[in-house]
C-alpha atoms as a PDB file:
ATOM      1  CA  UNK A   1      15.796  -9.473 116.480  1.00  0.00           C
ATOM      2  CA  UNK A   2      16.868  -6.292 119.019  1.00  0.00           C
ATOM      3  CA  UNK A   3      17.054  -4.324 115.628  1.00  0.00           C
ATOM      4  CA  UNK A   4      13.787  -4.878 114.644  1.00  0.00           C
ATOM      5  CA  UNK A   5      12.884  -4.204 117.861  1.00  0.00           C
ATOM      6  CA  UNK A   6      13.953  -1.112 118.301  1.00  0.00           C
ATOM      7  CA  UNK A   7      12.076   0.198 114.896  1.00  0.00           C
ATOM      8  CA  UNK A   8       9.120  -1.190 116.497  1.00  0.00           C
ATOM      9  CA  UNK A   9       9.416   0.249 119.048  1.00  0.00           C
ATOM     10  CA  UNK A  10       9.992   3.688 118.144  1.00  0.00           C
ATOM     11  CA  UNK A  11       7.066   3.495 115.521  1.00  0.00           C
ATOM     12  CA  UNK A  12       5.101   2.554 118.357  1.00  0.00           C
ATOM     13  CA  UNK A  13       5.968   5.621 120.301  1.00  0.00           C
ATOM     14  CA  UNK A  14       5.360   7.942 117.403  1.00  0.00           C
ATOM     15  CA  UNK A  15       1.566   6.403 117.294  1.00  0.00           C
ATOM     16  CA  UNK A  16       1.833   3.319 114.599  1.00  0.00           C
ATOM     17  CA  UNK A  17      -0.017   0.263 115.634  1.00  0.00           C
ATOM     18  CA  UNK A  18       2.845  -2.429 115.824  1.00  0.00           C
ATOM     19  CA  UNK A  19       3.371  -6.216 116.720  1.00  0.00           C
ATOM     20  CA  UNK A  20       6.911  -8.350 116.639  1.00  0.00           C
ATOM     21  CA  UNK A  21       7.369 -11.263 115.281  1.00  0.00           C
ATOM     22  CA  UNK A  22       9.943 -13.060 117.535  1.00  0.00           C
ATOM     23  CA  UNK A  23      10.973 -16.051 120.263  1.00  0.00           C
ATOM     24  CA  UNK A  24      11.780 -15.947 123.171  1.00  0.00           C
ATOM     25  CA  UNK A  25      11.486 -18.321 126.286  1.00  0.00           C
ATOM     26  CA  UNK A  26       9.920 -18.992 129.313  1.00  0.00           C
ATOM     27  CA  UNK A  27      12.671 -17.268 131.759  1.00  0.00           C
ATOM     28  CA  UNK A  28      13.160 -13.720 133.005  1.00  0.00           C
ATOM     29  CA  UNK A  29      14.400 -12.128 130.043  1.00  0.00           C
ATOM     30  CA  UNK A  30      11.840 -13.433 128.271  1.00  0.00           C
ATOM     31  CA  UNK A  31       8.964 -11.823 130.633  1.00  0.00           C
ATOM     32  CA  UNK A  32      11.430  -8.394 130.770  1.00  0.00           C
ATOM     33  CA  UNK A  33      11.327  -8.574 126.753  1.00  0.00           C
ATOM     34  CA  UNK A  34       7.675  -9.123 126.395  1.00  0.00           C
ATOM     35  CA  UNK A  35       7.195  -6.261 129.460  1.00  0.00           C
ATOM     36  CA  UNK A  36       9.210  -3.790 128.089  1.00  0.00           C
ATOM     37  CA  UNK A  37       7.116  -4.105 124.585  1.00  0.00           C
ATOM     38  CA  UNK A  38       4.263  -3.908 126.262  1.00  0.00           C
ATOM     39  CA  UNK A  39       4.931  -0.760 127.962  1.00  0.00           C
ATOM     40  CA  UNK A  40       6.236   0.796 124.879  1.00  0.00           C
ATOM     41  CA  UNK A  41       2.677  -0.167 123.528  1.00  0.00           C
ATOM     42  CA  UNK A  42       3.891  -3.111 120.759  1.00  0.00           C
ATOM     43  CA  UNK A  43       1.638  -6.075 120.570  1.00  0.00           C
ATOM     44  CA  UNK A  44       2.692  -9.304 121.822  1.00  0.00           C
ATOM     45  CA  UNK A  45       0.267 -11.471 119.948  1.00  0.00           C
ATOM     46  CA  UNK A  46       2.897 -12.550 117.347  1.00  0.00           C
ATOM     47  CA  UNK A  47       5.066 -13.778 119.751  1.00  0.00           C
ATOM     48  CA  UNK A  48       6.198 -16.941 119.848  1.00  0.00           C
ATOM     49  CA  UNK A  49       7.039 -18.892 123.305  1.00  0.00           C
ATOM     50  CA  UNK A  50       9.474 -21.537 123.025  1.00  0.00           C
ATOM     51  CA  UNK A  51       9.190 -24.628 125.404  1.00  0.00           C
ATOM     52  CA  UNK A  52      13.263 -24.655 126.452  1.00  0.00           C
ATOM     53  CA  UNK A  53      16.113 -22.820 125.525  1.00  0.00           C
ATOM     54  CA  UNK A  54      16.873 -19.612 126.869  1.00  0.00           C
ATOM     55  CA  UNK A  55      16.117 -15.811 125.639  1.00  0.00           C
ATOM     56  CA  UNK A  56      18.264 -14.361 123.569  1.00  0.00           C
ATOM     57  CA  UNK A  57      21.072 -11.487 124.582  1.00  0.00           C
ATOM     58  CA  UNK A  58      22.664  -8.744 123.718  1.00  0.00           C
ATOM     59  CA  UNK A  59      25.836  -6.861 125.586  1.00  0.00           C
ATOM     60  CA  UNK A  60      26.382  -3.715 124.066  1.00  0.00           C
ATOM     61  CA  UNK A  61      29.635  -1.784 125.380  1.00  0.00           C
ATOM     62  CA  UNK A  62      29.446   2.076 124.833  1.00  0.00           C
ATOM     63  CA  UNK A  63      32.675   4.627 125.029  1.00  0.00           C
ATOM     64  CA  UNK A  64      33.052   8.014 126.230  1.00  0.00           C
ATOM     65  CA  UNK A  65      32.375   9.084 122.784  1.00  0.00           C
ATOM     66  CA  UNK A  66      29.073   7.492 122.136  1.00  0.00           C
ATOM     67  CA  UNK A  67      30.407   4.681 120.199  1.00  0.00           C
ATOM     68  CA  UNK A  68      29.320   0.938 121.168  1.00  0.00           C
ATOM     69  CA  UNK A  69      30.123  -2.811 120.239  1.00  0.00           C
ATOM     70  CA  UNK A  70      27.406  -5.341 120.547  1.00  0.00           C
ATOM     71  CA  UNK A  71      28.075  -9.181 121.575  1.00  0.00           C
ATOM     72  CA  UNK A  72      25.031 -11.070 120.851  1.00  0.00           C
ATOM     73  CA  UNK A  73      23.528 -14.257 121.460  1.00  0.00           C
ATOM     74  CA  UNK A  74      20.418 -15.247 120.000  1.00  0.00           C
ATOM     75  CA  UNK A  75      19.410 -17.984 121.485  1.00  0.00           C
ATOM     76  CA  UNK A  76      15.852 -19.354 120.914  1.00  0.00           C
ATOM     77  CA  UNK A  77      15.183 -15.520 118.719  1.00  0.00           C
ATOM     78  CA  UNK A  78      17.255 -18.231 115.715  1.00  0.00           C
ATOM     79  CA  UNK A  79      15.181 -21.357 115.957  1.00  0.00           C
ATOM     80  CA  UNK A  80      11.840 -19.658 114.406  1.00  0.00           C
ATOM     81  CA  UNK A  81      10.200 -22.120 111.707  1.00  0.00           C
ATOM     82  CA  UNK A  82       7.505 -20.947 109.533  1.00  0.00           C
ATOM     83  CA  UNK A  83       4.968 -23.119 110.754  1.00  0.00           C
ATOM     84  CA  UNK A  84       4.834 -21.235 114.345  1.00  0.00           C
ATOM     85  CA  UNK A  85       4.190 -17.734 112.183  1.00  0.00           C
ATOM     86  CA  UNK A  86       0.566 -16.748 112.402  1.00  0.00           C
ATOM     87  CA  UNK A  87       0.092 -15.874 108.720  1.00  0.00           C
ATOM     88  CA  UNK A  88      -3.226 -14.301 108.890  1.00  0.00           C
ATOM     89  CA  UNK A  89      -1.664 -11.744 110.845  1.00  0.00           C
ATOM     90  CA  UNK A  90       0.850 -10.921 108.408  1.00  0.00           C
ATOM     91  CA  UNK A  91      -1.533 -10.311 105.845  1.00  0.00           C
ATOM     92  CA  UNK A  92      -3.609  -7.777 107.231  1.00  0.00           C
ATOM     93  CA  UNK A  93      -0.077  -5.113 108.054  1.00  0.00           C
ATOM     94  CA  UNK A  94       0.835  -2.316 106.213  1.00  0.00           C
ATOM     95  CA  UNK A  95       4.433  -2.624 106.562  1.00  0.00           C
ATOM     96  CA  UNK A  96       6.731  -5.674 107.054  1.00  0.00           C
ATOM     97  CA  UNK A  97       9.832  -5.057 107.935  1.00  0.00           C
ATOM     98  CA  UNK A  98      12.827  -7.173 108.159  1.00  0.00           C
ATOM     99  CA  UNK A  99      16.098  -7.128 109.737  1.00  0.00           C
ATOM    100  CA  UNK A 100      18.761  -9.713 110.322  1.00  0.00           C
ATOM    101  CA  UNK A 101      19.245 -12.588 112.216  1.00  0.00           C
ATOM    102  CA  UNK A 102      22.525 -14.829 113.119  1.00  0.00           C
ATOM    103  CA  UNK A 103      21.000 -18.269 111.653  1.00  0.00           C
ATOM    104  CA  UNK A 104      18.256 -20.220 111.021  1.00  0.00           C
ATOM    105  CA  UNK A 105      15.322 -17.799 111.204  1.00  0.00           C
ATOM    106  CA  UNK A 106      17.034 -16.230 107.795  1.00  0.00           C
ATOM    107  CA  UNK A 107      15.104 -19.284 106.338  1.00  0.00           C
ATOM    108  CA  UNK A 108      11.890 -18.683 107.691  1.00  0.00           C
ATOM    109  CA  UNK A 109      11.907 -15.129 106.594  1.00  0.00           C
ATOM    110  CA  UNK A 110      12.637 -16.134 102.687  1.00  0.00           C
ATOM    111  CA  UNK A 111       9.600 -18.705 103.835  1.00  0.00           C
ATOM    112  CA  UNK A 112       7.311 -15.966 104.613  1.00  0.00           C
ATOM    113  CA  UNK A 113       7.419 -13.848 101.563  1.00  0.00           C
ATOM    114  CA  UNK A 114       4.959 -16.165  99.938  1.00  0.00           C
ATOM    115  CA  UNK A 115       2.731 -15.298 102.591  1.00  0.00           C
ATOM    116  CA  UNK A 116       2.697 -11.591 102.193  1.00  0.00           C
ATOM    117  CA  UNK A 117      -0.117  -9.556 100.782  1.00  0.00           C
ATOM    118  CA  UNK A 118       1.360  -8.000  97.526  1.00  0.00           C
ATOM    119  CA  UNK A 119       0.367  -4.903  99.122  1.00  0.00           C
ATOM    120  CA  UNK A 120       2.106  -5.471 101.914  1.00  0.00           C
ATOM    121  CA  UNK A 121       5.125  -2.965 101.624  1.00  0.00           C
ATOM    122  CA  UNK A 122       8.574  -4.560 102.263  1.00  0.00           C
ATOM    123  CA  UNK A 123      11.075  -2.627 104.501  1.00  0.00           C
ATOM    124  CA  UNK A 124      14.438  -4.449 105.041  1.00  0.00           C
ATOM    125  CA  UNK A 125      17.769  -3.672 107.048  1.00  0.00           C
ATOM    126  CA  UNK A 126      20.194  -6.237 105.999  1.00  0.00           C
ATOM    127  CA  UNK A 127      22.739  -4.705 108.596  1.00  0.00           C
ATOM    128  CA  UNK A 128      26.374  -6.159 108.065  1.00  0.00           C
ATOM    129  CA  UNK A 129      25.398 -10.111 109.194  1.00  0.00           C
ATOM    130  CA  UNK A 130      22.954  -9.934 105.820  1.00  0.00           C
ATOM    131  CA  UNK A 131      25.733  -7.894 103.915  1.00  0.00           C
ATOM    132  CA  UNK A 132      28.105 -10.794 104.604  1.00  0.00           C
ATOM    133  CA  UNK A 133      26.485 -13.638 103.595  1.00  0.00           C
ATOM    134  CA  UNK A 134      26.887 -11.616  99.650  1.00  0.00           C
ATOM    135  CA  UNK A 135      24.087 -10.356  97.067  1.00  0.00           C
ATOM    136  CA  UNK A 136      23.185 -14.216  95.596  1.00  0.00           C
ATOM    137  CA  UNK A 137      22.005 -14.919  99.425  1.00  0.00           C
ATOM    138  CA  UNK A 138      19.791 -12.285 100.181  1.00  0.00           C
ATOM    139  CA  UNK A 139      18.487 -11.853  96.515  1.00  0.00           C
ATOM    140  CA  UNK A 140      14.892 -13.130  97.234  1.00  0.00           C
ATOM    141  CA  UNK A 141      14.629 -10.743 100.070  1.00  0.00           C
ATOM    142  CA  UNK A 142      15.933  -7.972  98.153  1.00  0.00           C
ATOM    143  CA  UNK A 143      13.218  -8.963  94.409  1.00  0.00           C
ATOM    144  CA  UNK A 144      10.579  -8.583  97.314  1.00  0.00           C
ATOM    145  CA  UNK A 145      11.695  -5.222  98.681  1.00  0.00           C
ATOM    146  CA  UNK A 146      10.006  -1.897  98.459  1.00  0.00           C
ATOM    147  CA  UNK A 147      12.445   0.031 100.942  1.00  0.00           C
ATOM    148  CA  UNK A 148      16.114  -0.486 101.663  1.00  0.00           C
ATOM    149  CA  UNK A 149      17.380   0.687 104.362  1.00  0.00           C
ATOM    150  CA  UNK A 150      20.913   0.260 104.424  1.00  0.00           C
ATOM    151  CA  UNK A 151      24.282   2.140 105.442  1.00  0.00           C
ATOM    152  CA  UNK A 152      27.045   3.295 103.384  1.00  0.00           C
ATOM    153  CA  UNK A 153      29.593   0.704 104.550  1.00  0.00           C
ATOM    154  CA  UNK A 154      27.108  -2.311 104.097  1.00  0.00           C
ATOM    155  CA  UNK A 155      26.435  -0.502 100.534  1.00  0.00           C
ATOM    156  CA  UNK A 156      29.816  -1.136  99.487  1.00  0.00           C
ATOM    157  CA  UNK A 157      30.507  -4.369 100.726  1.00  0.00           C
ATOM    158  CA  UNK A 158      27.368  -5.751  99.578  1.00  0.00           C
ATOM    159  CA  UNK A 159      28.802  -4.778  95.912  1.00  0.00           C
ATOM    160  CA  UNK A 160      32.358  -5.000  96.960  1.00  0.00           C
ATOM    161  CA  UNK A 161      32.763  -2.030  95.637  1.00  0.00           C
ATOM    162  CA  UNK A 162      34.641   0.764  97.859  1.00  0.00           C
ATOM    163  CA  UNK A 163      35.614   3.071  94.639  1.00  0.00           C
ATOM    164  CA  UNK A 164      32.000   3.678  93.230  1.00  0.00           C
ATOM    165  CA  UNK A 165      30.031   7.073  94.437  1.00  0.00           C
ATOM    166  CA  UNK A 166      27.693   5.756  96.609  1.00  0.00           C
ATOM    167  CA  UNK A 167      25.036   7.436  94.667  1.00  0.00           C
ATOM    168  CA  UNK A 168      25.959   5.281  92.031  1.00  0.00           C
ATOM    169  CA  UNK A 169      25.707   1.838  93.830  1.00  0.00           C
ATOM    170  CA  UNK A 170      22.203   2.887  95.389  1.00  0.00           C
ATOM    171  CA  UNK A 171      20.527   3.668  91.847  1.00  0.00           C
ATOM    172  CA  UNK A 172      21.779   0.232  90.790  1.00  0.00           C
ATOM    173  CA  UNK A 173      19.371  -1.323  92.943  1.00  0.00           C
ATOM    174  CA  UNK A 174      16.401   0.598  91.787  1.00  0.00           C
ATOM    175  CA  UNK A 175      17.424  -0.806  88.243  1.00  0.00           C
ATOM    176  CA  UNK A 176      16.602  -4.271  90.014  1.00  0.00           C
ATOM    177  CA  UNK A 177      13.295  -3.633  91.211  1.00  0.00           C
ATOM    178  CA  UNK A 178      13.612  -1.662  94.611  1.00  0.00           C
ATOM    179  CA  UNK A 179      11.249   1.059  95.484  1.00  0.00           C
ATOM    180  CA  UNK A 180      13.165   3.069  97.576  1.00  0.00           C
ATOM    181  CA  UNK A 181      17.183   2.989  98.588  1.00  0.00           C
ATOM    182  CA  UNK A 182      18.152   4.732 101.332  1.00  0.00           C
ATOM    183  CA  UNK A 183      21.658   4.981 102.620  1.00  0.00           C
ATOM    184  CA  UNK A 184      22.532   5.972 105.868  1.00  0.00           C
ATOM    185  CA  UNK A 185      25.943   7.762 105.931  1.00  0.00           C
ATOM    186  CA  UNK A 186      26.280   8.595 109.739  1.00  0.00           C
ATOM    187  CA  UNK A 187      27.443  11.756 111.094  1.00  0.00           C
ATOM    188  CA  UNK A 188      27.635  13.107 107.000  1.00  0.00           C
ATOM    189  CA  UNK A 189      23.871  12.337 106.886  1.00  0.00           C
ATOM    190  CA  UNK A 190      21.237  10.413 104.674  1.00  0.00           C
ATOM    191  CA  UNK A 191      21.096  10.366 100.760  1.00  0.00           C
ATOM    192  CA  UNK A 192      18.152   8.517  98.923  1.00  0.00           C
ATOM    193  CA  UNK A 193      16.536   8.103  95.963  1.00  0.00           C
ATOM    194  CA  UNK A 194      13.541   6.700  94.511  1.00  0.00           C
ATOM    195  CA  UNK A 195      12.105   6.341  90.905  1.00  0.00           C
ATOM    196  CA  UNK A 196      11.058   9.957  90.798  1.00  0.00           C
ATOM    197  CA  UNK A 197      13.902  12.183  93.140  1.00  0.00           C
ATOM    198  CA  UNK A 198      16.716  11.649  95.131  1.00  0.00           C
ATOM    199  CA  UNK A 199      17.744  13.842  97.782  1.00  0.00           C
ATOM    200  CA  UNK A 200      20.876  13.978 100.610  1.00  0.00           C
ATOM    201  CA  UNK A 201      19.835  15.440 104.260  1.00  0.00           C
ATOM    202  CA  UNK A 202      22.503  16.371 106.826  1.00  0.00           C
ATOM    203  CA  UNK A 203      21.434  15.224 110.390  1.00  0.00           C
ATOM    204  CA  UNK A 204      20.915  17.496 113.447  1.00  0.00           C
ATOM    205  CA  UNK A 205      23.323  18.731 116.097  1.00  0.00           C
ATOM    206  CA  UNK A 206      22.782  16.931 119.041  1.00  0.00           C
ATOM    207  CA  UNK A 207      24.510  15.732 122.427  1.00  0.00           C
ATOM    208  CA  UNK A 208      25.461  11.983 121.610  1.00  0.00           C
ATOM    209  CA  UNK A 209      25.405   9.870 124.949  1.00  0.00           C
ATOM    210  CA  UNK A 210      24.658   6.297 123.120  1.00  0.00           C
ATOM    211  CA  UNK A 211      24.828   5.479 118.919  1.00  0.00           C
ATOM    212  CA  UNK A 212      23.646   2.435 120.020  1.00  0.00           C
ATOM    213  CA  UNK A 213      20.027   1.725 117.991  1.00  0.00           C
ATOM    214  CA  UNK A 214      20.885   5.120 115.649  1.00  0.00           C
ATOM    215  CA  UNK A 215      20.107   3.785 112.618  1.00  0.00           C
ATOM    216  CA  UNK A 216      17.086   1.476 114.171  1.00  0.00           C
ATOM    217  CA  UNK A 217      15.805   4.954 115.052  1.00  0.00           C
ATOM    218  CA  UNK A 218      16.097   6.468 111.929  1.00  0.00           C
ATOM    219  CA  UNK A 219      13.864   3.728 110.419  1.00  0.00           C
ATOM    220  CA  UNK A 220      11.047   4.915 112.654  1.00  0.00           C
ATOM    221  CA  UNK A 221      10.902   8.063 111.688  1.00  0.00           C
ATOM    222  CA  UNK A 222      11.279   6.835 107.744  1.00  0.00           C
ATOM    223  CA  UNK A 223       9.037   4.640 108.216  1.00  0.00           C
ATOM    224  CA  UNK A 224       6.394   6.453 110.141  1.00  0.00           C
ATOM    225  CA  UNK A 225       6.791   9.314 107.590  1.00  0.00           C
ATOM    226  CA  UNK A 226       6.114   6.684 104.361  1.00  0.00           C
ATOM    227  CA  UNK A 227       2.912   5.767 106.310  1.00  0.00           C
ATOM    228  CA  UNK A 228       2.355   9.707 106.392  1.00  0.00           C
ATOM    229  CA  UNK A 229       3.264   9.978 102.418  1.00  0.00           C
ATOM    230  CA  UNK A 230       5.538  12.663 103.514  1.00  0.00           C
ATOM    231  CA  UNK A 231       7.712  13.207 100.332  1.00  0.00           C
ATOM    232  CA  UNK A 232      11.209  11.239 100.260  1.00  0.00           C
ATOM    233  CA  UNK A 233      13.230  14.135 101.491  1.00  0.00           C
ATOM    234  CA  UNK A 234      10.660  14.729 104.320  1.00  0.00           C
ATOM    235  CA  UNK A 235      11.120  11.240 105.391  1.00  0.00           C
ATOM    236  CA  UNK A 236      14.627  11.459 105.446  1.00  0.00           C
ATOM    237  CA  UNK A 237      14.315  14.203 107.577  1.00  0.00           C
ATOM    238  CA  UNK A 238      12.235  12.973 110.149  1.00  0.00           C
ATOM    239  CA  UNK A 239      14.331   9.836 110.211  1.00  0.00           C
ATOM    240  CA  UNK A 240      17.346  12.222 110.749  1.00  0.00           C
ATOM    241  CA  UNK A 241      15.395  13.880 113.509  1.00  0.00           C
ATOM    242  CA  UNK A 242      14.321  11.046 115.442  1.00  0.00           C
ATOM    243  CA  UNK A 243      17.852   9.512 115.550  1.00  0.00           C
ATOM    244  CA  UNK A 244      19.237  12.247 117.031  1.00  0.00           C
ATOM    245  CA  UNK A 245      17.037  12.435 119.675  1.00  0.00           C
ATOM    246  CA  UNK A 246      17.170   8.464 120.240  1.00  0.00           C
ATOM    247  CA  UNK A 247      21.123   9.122 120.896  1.00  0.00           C
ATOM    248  CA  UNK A 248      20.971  11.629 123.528  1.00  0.00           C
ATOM    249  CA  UNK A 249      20.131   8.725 125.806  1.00  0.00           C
ATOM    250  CA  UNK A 250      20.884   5.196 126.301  1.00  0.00           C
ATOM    251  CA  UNK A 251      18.517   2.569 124.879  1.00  0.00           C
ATOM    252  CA  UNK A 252      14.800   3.439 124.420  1.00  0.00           C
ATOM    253  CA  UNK A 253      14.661   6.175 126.825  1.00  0.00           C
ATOM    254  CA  UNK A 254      14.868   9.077 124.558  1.00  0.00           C
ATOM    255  CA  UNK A 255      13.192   7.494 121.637  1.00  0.00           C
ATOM    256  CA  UNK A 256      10.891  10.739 120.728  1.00  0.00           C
ATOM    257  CA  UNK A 257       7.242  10.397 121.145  1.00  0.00           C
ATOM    258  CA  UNK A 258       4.239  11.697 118.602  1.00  0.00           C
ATOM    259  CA  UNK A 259       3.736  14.845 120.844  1.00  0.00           C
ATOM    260  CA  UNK A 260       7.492  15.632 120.351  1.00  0.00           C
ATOM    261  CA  UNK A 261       7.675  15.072 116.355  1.00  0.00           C
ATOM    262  CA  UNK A 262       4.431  17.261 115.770  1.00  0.00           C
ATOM    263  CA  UNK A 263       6.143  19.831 117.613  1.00  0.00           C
ATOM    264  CA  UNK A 264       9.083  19.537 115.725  1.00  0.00           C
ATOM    265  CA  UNK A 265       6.880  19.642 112.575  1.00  0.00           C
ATOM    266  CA  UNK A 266       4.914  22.562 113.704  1.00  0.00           C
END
């Protein structure tokens, strides 16, 4: 999906060998999809080409503020079946990570967890669609999961539960198995916990053009940080970083690059 994407994307500009697993079809958004990866550096070799159909869409409306509503269409991006997954690919990553689709491809991804390496680590972003479709759905993703990336709002509605510190509802889930919750809060910042710590980081002044992709952004600079085995706090951190810059333009455009974080890093 364009979420998934985007993480991908901005893991790719921060130096982290990526592919996609995705479907698109043989029209021009498909070739501006698979172009536009390519110049950011993402493999293309796990995607998947779909005889008809069209590519899929997504018409994102921004206000003065910053703010944005997305429209989407999937198109073929929801017809993926597990049989056109190259599995020996999957295997050999580091990090899987999943975020949500409309319909059918939720299937195939509950299909592929057989096929991952059990030390493959698990990183999932249920965003609202996931939230919706309530805990008992998305339970097999979530006993697989090492990292949870999730907002505050999804938090709560995934326990329907608005009353609760948040704090609360996120060490719950480490009772169930997850490695890692973290919850991003927005403008009021990041809290997480693990195991061993928890810690809540405040994000970074910045001039917001487009939220658009904020939180996709942050789980770059998680992610590309748990690669690093920067400590949880440090992660959050970076995440908190790279999302700010990723919002001072619209899109990928300002999605920071490894020169720009190791000078932030000093």
């Amino acid at each position: 999906g364009g979420s998934a994407a985007n993480t991908i994307v901005g893991l790719s500009k921060l130096g982290v060998s990526t592919s996609i697993i995705g479907k698109i079809a043989e029209d021009d958004d498909g070739d501006l999809i698979e172009y536009n990866l390519a110049m950011n550096g993402v493999f293309s070799n796990n995607l998947i080409y779909a005889d008809s159909g069209s590519t899929g869409k997504c018409l994102g409306f921004v206000d003065s503020e910053g703010n944005r509503c997305l429209y989407v269409d999937p198109g073929v991006n929801d017809e993926i079946v597990i049989d056109e997954i190259n599995t020996l690919n999957i295997m050999r990553c580091k990090i899987m990570h999943y975020t949500s689709f409309v319909g059918d491809s939720f299937k195939t991804q509950i299909d592929l967890l057989d096929n991952l390496n059990k030390n493959v680590v698990l990183s999932f972003d249920p965003g609202m669609l996931y939230v919706q479709k309530g805990m008992d759905e998305i339970k097999p993703i979530l006993d697989r999961c090492d990292i949870l990336l999730i907002n505050e709002s999804e938090l709560r509605l995934l326990f329907n539960d608005e009353e609760s510190p948040y704090q609360q509802l996120a060490k719950s889930l480490l009772d169930d198995g997850i490695g890692t919750v973290v919850v991003k809060r927005g403008s009021d910042g990041v809290y997480a916990c693990n195991n061993n710590e928890e810690c809540d980081v405040g994000v970074f002044e910045c001039d917001v053009v487009d939220t658009t992709g904020a939180g996709d952004s942050f789980n770059s600079g998680f992610l590309y940080s748990y690669l690093k085995d920067y400590t949880l706090e440090k992660s959050c951190e970076i995440g908190n970083w790279v999302a700010s810059k990723a919002i001072e333009g619209f899109g990928m455009d300002k999605f920071p690059t490894l020169n720009e974080l190791n000078e932030f890093i000093g």
